[in-house]
Structures are given as C-alpha cells and as structure tokens.
Protein backbone atom coordinates (compact mmCIF):
# COMPACT_ATOMS: atom_id res chain seq x y z
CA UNK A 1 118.89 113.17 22.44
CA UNK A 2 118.71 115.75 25.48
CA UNK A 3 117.30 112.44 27.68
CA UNK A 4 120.19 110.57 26.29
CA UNK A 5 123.06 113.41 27.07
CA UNK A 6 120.89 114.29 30.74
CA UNK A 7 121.01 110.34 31.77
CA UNK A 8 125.01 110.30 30.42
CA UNK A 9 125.41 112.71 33.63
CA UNK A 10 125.29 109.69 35.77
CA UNK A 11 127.55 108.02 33.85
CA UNK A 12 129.60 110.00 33.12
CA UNK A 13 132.65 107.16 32.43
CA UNK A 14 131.19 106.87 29.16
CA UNK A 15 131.45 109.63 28.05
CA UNK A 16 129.67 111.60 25.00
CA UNK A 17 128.44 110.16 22.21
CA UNK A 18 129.88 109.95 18.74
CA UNK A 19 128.23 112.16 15.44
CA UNK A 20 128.87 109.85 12.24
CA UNK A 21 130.21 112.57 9.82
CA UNK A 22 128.06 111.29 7.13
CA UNK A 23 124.26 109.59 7.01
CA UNK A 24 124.36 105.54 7.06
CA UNK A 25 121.80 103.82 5.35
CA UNK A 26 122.90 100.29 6.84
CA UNK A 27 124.16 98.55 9.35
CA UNK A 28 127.35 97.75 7.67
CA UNK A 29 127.54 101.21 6.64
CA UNK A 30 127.47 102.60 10.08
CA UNK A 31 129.85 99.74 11.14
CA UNK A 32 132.38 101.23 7.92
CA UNK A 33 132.29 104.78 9.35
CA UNK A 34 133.27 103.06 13.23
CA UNK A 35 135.84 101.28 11.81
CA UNK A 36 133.65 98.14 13.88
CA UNK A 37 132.41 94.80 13.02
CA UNK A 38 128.72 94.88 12.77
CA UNK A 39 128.30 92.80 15.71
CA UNK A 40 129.23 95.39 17.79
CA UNK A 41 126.38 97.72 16.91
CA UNK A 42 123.86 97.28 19.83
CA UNK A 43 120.74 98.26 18.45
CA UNK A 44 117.46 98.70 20.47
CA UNK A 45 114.26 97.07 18.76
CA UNK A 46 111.10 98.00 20.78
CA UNK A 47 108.44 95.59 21.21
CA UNK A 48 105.07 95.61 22.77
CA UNK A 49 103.69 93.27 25.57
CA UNK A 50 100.21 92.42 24.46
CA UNK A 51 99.22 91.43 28.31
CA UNK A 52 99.63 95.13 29.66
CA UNK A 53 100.84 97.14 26.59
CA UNK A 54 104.58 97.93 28.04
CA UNK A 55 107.53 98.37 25.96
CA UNK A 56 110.01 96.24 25.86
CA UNK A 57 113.71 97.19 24.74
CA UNK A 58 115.92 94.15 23.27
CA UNK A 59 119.30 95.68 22.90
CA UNK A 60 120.66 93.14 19.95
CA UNK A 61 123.75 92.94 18.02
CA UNK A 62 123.51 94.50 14.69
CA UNK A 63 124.93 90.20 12.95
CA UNK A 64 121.91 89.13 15.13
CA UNK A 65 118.14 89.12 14.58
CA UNK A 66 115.68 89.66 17.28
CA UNK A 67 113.70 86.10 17.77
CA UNK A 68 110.27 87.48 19.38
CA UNK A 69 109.48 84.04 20.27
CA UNK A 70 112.30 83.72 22.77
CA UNK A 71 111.51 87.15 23.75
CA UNK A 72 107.54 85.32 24.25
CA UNK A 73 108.97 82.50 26.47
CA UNK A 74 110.94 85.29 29.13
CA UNK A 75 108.04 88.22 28.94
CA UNK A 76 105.12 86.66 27.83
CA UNK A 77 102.90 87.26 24.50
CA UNK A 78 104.94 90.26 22.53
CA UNK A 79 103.84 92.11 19.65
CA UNK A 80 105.23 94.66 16.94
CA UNK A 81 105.87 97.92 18.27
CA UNK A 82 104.92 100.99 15.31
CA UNK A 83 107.01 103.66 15.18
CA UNK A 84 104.14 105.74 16.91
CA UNK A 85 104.09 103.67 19.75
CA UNK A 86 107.79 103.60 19.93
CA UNK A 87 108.06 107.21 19.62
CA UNK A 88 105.72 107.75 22.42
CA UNK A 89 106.78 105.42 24.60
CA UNK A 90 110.49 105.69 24.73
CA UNK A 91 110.52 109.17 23.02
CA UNK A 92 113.00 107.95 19.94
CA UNK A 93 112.09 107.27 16.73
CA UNK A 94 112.36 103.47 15.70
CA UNK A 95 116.25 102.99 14.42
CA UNK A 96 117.58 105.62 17.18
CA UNK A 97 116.53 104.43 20.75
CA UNK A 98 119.19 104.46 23.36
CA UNK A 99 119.60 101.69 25.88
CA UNK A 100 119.14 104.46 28.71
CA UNK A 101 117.08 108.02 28.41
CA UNK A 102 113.62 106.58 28.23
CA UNK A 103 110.09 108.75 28.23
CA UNK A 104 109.19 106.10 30.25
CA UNK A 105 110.19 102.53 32.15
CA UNK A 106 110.69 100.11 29.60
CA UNK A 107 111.33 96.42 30.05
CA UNK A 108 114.74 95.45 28.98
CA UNK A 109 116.69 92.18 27.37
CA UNK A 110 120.62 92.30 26.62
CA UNK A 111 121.04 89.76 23.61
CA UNK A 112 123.93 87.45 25.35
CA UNK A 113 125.86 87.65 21.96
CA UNK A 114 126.89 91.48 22.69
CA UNK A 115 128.85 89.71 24.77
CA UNK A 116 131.73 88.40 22.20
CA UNK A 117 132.88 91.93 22.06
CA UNK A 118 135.38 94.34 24.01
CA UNK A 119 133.65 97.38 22.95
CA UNK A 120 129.75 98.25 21.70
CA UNK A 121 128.41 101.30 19.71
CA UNK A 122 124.68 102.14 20.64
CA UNK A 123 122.26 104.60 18.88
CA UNK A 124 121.25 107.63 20.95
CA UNK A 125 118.38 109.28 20.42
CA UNK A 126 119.40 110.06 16.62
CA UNK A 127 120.73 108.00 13.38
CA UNK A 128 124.22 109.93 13.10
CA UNK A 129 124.73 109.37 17.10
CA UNK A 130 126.33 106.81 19.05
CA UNK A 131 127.80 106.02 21.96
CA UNK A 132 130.61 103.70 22.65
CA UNK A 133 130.42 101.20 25.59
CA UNK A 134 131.56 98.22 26.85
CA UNK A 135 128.96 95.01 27.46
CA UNK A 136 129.85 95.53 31.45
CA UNK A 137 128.58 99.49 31.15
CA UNK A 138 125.86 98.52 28.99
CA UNK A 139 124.58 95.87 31.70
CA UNK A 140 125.18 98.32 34.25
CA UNK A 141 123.66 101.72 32.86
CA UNK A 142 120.37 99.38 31.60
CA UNK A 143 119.98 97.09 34.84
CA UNK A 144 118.76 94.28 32.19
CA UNK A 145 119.65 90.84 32.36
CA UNK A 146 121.60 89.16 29.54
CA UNK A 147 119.37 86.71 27.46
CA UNK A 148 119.63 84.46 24.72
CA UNK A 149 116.61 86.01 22.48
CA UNK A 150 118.04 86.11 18.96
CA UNK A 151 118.64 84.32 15.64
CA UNK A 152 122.04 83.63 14.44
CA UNK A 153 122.37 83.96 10.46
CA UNK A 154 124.78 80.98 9.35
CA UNK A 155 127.22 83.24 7.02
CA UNK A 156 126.67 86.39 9.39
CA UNK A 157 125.00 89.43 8.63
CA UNK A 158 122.53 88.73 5.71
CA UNK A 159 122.76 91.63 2.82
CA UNK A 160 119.73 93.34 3.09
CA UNK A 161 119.64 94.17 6.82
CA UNK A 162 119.17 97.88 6.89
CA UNK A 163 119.04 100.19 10.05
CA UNK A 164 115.32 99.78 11.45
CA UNK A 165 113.33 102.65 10.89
C-alpha cells in the first residue's frame, strides 16, 4: 500500500484511494459497496512468462475473464502465477495488486473492455482499498497497451466469480 500511495505522488489527479467500510467477499459485493457495475472493477491477475519468468499484469474487468491464450499469442508461452510468486514479484498479495506501485517491472495488458466505462475502481495494495480512475488515467499511469485478452460470459458476470486470492 505505501508503493501504491508513494507512486499516487506523481499522479496526483487521482487522487487517494477509497477504504470499503466493510470486507467484500465478491466481486459483486465490492461493486454493491461502490455503488458500480462490476465491469468497472479493474482487477490485476498476475501471470508468469515461462520464456524468462517475468510477471505479467492483465488489468481485466471484474464481467470479464482473463483468456491466457490470447495473453500466449501477444507475450508468448504464460503460466499461473502462485500467490508467492505474485507476492514477491509485485509485492501484493494475489486479489490486491495495483496497476502502478510494483516491487518490480512488470509486463502489462489493459483488457480493451475497461474501455465501455466512464469511470474504473482498481485494488491497491489491499482488499478494502481502491482507487477510482478513468480508462485514459489508467492507460496513462500503467504505459500498457489496450488488448483484447479476455472471455466474455454470455449473461455477464457468472455467480461464483469471487475476488482472486
């Protein structure tokens, strides 16, 4: 969360980040206590790049599901990332990482569906925090290009998608 709050400073347009009142245990609980659809969760799934180990961050919408194949066919061979790995690599624990704040460099991928919305709400370093930004600032503070690399479900979010971790 300090990374999080100390890379903020050079943004400082978007301001701090949100604490939930309350503990979520889902996405559409977390979208409830925003008053958001859950589309406009951007959540960061960490992957691994088999070909040199590096990390790579797919910011996704919280309707969408992260297709690792597409991910394959713009980053080469990618992997599951453990929570140790993402822990030590971006320094968040798997369900909390921050599109900016990184231990590290990570590779990044902004799922192109983000783009439907106005405003976005991204974890930051800890379940109850997150920031609110729009798909332009989210490009801008993460550098990463926009990228089809998701699944769409055909009646939306399916019931049992939970907040990774």
């Amino acid at each position: 969360m300090q990374r999080v709050q100390q890379a903020l400073r050079a943004w400082p347009q978007l301001g701090p980040p949100r604490w939930l009142g309350q503990p979520a245990r889902s996405l559409r609980q977390t979208a409830a206590l925003l008053g958001v659809a859950p589309g406009q969760l951007a959540r960061g799934q960490v992957l691994r790049r088999l070909a040199d180990d590096a990390p790579v961050l797919v910011m996704a919408a919280g309707d969408r599901q992260v297709d690792r194949a597409k991910v394959c066919r713009l980053l080469g061979e990618v992997g599951r990332a453990d929570a140790r790995f993402v822990r030590e690599r971006t320094g968040f624990a798997t369900g909390a990482v921050a599109p900016l704040g990184h231990r590290e460099p990570v590779l990044c991928l902004l799922d192109e569906s983000l783009q439907r919305f106005d405003a976005l709400w991204a974890w930051c370093g800890h379940a109850r925090a997150l920031l609110a930004l729009s798909p332009a600032q989210l490009h801008h503070c993460t550098d990463a290009p926009w990228a089809d690399v998701v699944r769409t479900f055909p009646r939306g979010l399916p019931s049992h998608a939970a907040i990774p971790g």
